[in-house]
Protein backbone atom coordinates (compact mmCIF):
# COMPACT_ATOMS: atom_id res chain seq x y z
CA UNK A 1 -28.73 -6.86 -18.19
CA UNK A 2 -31.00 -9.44 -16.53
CA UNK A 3 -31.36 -9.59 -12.58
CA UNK A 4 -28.87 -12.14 -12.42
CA UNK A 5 -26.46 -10.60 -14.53
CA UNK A 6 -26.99 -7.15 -12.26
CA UNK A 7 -26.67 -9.38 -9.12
CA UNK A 8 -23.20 -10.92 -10.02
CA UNK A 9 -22.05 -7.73 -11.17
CA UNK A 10 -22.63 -5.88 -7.73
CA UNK A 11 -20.69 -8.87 -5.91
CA UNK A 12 -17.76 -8.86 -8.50
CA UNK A 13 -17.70 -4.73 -8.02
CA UNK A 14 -17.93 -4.71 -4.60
CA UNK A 15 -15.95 -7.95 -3.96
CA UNK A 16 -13.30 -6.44 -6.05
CA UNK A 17 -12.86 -3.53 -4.10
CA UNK A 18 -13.37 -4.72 -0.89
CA UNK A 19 -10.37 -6.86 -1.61
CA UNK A 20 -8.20 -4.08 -2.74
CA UNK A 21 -7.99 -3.67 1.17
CA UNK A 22 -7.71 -6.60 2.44
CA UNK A 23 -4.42 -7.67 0.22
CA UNK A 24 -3.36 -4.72 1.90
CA UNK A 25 -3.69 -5.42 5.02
CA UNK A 26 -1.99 -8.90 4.77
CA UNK A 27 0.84 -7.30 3.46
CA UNK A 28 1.44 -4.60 6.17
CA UNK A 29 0.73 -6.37 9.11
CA UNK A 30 3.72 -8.65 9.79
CA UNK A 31 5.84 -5.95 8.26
CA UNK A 32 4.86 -3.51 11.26
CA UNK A 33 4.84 -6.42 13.62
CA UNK A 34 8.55 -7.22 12.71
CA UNK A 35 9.48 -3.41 13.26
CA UNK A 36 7.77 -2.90 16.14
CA UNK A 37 9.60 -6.08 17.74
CA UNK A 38 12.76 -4.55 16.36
CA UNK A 39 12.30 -1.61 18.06
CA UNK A 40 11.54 -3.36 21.45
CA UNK A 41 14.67 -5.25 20.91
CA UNK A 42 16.96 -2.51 20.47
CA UNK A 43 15.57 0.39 21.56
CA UNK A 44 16.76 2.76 18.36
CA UNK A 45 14.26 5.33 17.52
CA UNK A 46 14.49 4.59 14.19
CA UNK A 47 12.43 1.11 14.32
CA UNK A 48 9.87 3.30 16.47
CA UNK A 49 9.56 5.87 13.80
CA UNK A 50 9.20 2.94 11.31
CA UNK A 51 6.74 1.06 13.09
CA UNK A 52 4.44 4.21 13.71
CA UNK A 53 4.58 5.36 10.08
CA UNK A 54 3.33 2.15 8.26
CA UNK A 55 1.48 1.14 11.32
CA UNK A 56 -0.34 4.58 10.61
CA UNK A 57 -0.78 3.52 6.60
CA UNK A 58 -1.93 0.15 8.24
CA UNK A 59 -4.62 1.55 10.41
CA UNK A 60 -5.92 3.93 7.73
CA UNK A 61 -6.16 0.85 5.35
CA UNK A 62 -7.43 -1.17 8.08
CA UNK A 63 -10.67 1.07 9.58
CA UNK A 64 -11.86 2.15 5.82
CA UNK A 65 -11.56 -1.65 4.80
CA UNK A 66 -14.02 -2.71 7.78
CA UNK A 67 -16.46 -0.84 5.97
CA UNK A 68 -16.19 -2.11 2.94
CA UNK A 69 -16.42 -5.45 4.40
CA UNK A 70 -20.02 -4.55 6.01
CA UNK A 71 -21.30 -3.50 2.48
CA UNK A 72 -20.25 -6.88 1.23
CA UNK A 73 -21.97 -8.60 4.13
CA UNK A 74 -25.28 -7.61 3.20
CA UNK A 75 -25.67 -9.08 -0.20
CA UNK A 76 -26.10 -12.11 0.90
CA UNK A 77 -28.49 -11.96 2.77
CA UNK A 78 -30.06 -9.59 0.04
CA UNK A 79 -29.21 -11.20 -2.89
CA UNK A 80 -28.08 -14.90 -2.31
CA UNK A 81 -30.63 -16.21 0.07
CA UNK A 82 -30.64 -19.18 -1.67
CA UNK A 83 -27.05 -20.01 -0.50
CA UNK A 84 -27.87 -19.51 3.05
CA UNK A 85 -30.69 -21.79 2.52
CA UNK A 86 -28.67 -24.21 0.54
CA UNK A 87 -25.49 -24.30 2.13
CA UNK A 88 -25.78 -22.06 5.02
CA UNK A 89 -24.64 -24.56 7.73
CA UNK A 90 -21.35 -25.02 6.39
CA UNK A 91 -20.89 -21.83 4.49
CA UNK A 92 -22.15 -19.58 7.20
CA UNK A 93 -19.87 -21.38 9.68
CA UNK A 94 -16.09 -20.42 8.49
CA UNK A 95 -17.55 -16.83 8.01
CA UNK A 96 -19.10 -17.07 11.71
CA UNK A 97 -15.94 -17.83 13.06
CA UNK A 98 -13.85 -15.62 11.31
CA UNK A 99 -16.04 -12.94 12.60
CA UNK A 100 -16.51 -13.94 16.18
CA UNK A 101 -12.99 -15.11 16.73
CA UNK A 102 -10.80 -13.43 14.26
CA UNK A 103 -12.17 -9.91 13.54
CA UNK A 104 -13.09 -9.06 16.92
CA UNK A 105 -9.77 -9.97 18.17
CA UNK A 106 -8.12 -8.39 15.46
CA UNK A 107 -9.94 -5.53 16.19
CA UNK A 108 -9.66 -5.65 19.66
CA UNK A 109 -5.82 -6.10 19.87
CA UNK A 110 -5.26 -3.35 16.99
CA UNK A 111 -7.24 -1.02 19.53
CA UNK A 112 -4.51 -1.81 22.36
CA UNK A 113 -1.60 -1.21 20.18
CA UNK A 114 -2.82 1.77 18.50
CA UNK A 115 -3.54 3.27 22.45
CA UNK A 116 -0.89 1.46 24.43
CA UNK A 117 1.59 3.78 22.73
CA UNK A 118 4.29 4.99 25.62
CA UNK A 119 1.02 3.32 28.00
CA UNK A 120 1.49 -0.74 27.80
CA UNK A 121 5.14 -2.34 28.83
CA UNK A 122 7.10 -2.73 25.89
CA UNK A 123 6.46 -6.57 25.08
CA UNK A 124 3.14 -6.69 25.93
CA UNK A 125 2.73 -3.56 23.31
CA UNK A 126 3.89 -5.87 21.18
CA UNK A 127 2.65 -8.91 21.84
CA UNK A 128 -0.66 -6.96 20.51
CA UNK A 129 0.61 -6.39 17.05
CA UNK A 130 1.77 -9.65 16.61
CA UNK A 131 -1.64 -11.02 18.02
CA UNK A 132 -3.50 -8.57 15.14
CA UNK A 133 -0.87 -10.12 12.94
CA UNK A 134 -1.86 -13.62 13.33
CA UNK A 135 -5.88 -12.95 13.35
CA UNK A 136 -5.74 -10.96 10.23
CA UNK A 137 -4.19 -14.03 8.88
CA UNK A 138 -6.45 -16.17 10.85
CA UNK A 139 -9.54 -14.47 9.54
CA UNK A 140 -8.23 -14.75 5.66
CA UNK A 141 -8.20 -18.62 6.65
CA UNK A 142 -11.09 -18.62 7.39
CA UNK A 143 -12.30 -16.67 4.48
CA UNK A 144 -11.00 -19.24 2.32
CA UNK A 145 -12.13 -21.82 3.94
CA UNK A 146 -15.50 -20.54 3.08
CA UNK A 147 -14.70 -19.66 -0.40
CA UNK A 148 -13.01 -22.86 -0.93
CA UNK A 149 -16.05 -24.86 -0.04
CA UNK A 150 -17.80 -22.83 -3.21
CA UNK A 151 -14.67 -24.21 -5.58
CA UNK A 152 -15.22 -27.71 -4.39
CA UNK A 153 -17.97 -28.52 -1.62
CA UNK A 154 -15.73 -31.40 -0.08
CA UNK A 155 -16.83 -33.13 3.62
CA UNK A 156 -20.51 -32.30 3.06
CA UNK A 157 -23.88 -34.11 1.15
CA UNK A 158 -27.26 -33.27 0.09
CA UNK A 159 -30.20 -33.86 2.65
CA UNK A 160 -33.77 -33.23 2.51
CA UNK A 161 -32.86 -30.30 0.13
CA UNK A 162 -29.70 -28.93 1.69
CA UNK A 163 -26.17 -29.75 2.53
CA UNK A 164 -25.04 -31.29 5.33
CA UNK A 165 -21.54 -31.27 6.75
CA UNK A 166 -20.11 -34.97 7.38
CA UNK A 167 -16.51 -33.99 7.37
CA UNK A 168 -14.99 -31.21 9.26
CA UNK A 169 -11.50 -32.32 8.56
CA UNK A 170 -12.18 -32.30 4.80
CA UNK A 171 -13.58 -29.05 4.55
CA UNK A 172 -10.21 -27.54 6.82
CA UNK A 173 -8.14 -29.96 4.19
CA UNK A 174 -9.60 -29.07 0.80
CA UNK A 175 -7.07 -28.67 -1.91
CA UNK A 176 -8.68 -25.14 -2.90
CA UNK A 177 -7.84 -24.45 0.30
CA UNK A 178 -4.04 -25.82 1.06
CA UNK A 179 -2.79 -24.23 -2.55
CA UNK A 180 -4.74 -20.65 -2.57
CA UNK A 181 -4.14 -19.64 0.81
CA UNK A 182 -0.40 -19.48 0.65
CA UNK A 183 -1.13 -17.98 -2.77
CA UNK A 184 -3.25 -15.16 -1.17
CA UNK A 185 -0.83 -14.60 1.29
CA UNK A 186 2.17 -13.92 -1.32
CA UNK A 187 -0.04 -11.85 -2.95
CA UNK A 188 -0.30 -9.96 0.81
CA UNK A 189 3.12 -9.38 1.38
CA UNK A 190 3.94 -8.45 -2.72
CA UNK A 191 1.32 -5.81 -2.42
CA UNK A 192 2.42 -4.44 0.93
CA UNK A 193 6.21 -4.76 -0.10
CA UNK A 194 5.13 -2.65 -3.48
CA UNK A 195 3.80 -0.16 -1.22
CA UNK A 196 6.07 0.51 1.33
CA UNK A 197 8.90 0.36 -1.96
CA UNK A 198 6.93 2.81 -4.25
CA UNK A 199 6.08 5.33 -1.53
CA UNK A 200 9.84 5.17 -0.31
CA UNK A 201 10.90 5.79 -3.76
CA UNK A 202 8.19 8.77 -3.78
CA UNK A 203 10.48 10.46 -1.41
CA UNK A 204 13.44 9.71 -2.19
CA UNK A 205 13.00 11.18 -5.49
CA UNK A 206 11.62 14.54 -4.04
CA UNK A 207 15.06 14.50 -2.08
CA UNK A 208 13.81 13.85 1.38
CA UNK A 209 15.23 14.76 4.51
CA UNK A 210 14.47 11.67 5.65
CA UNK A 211 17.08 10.30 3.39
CA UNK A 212 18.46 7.09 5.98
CA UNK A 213 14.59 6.53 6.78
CA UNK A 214 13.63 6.00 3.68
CA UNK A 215 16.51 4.10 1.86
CA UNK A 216 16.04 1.87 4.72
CA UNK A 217 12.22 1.38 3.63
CA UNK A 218 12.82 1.21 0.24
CA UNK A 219 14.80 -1.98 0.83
CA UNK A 220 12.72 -3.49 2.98
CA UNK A 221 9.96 -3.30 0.67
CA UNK A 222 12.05 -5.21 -1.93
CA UNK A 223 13.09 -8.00 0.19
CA UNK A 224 9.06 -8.14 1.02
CA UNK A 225 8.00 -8.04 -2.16
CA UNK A 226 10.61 -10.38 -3.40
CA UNK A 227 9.44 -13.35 -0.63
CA UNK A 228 5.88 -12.41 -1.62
CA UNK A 229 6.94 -13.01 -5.29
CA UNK A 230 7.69 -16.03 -4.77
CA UNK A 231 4.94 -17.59 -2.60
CA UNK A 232 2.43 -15.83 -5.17
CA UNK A 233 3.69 -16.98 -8.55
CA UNK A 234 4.88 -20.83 -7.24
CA UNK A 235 1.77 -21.90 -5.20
CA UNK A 236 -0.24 -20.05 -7.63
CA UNK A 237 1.54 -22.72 -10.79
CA UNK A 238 0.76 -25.12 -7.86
CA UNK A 239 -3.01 -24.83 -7.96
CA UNK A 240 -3.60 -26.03 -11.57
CA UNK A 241 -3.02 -29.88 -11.11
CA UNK A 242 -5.59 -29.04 -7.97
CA UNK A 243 -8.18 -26.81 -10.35
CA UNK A 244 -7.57 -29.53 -12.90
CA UNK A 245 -9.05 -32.58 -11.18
CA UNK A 246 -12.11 -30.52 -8.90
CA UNK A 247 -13.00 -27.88 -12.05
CA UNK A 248 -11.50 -29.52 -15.00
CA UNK A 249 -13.67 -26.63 -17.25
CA UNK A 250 -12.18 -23.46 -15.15
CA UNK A 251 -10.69 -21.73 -18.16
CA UNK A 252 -11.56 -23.88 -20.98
CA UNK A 253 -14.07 -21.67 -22.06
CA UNK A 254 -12.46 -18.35 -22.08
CA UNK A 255 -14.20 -15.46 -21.53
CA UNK A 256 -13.66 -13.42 -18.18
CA UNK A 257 -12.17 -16.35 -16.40
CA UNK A 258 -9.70 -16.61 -19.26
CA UNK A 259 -8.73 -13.35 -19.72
CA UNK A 260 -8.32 -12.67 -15.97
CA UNK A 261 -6.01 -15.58 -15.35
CA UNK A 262 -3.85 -14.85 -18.90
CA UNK A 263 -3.28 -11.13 -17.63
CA UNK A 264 -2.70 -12.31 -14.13
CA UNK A 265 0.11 -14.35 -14.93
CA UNK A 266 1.66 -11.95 -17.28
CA UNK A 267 2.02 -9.54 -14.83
CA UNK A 268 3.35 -11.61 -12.21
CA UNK A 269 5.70 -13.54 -14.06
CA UNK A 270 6.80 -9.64 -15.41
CA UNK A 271 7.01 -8.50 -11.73
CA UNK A 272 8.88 -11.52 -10.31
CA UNK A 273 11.31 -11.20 -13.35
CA UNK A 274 11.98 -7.57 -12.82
CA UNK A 275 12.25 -8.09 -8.54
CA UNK A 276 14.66 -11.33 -9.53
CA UNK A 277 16.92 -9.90 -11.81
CA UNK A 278 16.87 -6.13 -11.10
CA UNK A 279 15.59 -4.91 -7.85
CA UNK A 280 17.15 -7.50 -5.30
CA UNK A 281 20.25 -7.88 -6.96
CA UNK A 282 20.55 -3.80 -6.70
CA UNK A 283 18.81 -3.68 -3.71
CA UNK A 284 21.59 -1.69 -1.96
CA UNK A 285 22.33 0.42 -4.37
CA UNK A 286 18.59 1.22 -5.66
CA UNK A 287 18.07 3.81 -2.94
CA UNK A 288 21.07 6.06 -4.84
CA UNK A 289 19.74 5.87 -8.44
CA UNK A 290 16.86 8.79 -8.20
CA UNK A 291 16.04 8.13 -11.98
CA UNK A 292 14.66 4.42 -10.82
CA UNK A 293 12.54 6.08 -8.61
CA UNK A 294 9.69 7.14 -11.05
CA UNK A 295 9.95 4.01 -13.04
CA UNK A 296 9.38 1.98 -8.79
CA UNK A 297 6.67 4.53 -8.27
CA UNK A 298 4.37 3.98 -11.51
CA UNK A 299 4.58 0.06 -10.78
CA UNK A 300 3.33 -0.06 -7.20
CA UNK A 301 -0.07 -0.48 -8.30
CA UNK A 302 0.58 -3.32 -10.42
CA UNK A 303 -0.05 -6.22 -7.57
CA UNK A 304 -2.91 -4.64 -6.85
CA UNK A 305 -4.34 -5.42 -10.59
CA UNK A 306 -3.18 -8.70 -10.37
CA UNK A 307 -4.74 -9.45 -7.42
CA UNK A 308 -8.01 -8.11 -8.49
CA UNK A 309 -7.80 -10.34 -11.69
CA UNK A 310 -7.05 -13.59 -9.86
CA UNK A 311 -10.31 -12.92 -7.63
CA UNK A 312 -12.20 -12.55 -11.19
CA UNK A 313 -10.46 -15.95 -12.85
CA UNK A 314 -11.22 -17.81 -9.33
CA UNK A 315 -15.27 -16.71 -9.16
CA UNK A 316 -15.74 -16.58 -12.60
CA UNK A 317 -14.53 -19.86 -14.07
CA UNK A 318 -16.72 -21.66 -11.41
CA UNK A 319 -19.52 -20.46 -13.25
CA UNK A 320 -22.54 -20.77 -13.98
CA UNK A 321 -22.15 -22.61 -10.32
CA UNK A 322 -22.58 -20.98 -7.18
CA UNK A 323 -21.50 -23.91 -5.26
CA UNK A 324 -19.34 -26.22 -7.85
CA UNK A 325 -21.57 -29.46 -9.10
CA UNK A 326 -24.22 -28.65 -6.18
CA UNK A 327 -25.92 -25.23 -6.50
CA UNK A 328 -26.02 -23.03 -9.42
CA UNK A 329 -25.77 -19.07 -9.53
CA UNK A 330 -29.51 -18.70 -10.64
CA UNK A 331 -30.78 -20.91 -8.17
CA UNK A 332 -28.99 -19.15 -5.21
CA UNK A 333 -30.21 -15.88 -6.12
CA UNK A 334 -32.82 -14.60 -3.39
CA UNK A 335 -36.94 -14.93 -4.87
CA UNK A 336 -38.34 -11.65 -5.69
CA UNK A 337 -35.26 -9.29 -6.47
CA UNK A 338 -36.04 -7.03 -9.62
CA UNK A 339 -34.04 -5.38 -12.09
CA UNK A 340 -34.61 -1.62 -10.35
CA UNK A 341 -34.18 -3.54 -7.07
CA UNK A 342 -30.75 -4.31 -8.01
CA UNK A 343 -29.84 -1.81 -10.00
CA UNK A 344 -30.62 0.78 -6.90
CA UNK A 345 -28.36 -1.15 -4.83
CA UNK A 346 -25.84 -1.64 -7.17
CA UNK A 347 -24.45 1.49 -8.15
CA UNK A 348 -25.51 2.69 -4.15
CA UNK A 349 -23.19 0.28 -2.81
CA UNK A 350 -20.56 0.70 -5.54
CA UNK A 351 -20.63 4.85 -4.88
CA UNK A 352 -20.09 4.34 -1.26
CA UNK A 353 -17.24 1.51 -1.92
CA UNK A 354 -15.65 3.61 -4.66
CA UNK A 355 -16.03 6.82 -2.51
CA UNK A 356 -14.20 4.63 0.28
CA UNK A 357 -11.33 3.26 -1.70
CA UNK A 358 -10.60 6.90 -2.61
CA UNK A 359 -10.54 8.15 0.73
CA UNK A 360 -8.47 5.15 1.43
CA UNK A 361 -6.01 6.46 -1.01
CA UNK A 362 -5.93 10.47 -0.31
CA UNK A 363 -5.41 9.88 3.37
CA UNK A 364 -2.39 6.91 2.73
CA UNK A 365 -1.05 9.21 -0.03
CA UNK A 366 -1.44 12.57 2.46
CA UNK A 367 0.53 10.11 5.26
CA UNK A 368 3.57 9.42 3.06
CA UNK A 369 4.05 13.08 1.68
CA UNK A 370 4.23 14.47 4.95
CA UNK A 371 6.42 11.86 5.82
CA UNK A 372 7.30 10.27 9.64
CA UNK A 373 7.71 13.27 11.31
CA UNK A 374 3.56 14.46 10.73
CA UNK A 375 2.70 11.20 12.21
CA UNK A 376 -0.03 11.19 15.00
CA UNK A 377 -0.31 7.56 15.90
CA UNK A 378 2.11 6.95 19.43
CA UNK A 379 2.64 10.56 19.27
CA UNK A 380 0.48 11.51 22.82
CA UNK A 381 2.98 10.35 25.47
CA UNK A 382 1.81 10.28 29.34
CA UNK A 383 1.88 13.24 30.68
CA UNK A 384 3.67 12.04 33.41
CA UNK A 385 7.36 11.26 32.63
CA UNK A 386 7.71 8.88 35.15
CA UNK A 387 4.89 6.86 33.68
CA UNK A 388 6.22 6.68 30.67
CA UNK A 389 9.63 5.38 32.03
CA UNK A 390 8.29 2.65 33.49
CA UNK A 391 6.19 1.37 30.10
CA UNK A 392 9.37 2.05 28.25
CA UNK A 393 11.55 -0.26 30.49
CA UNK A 394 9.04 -3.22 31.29
């Protein structure tokens, strides 16, 4: 392969499974915050145990994705100094934001709730989840904001060499933007629904003695899955009339973009078939038939897949365009890069993302087969019972 070839395949590996995390993460997060505000609600120990076991999965997805999303970071400045040159005023902006504003918060908040355990008064504790709720999905606005501008540069012109942003409103309006964010955000909640249903089922089928726990997971991550479904497959039908007046030539040509799109909507029209007609309508009794279990286990991953291959069909059929009409792919590369230069970096930053995504998976997969009562996170209570009285009742 060429440099440029080399080049696009780093971002698509790394992009790829950087984004294995983030889905992830959009699909836990107002699952925990829902449980945890259950739990302040009621008070049953039960919503407590649930909130600190997939808040747990949560966190562990959460700190290894960070990482991955510093590797992707620094390809462009690397490799795509020509879009920061280019388009760097309005690209760089959304991704400014979403780092300044969003992540830090996010971050921020996650690190009160993850140590205000038995500490902070019970609303505020949650007030904290809900705010890392709302920034995670404030910072995948953002994202696409960004990513959206690629798929059609709207609100901005070319001046003296590079574009300028005349439209703020457009680029926040951008019908990439309006159609695939909802989209992303089914995908979210389908992936973390899979999860939290295929690692219930994992237990179940070893015949847990965490039985009620469980059964009561298992069905939530149905009902999950089965909203995310639907946001996922209808907004994602939605964005063809959109793809077909700013990128008329998306999949006409085949190839990767093609393919990626084809498999895409084969498995989620499969999925949303199989959660429509089997799982929710059996939702109550699913948790009793052990030889479903296997069958819920060995298609958790599926969401994950599609996911991927809608990120492939969305970059690739804008091709051979970096930004769409405006900037191509070649021309946004950075001067200089070499084959070895690339190369070096390429399988470097795909061992460490690869070694990370593994990691990620050993330490979820070591969380659920130990199970909610092995769970560290809110576990270190004040020392001092009547401290912890008084954060419990306030």
């Amino acid at each position: 392969m060429d440099v440029l070839d080399l080049a696009r395949t780093q971002f698509a590996v790394t992009g790829s499974l950087h984004f294995l995390f983030v889905v992830l993460t959009l699909g836990l997060a107002p699952l925990i915050a829902i449980m945890h505000t259950r739990y302040a609600v009621t008070g049953k120990p039960v919503h407590e145990r649930a909130t600190r076991f997939w808040g747990q999965i949560y966190v562990i997805n959460y700190a290894l994705g960070i990482l991955t999303g510093l590797v992707m970071e620094f390809q462009f400045g690397m490799n795509w100094s020509g879009l920061s040159h280019y388009a760097g005023d309005i690209f760089g902006a959304p991704l400014a934001i979403e780092t300044l504003g969003a992540f830090f918060l996010e971050s921020t908040f996650l690190g009160l709730w993850i140590f205000g355990w038995h500490r902070l008064p019970r609303w505020l504790h949650v007030a904290c989840i809900w705010v890392v709720t709302l920034t995670a999905y404030a910072s995948a606005f953002w994202i696409m904001v960004a990513n959206s501008f690629l798929q059609n540069p709207a609100g901005a012109v070319e001046r003296d060499g590079h574009l300028v942003l005349t439209d703020f409103g457009a680029l926040l309006t951008n019908p990439t933007l309006t159609m695939a964010l909802p989209h992303v955000l089914g995908a979210g909640l389908w992936t973390g629904g899979f999860v939290v249903m295929g690692a219930s089922a994992y237990q179940l089928f070893r015949r847990t003695a965490e039985r009620e726990f469980f059964t009561s997971s298992l069905r939530t991550g149905v009902i999950t899955s089965l909203v995310g479904s639907l946001l996922a497959v209808g907004f994602g039908y939605a964005q063809f009339g959109v793809i077909a007046a700013v990128q008329p030539d998306k999949f006409n040509g085949g190839g990767l973009a093609g393919l990626g799109l084809g498999l895409m909507i084969m498995i989620g029209q499969l999925i949303q078939l199989l959660i429509l007609f089997v799982l929710a309508p059996t939702v109550y009794w699913l948790p009793r038939w052990r030889w479903t279990h296997p069958v819920l286990m060995a298609i958790t991953p599926l969401p994950f897949v599609a996911a991927i291959l809608g990120w492939l069909a969305r970059e690739s059929g804008r091709q051979p365009w970096m930004v769409n009409g405006k900037l191509t792919v070649a021309d946004a590369m950075s001067p200089g890069l070499t084959s070895g230069m690339v190369t070096v970096s390429l399988v470097a930053f795909a061992g460490v993302l690869a070694l990370l995504a593994v990691i990620d998976y050993v330490l979820i997969a070591r969380t659920v087969r130990r199970g909610p009562a092995a769970v560290t996170l809110g576990a270190d209570a004040p020392a001092d019972p009547t401290e912890r009285a008084h954060a419990l009742s306030h």
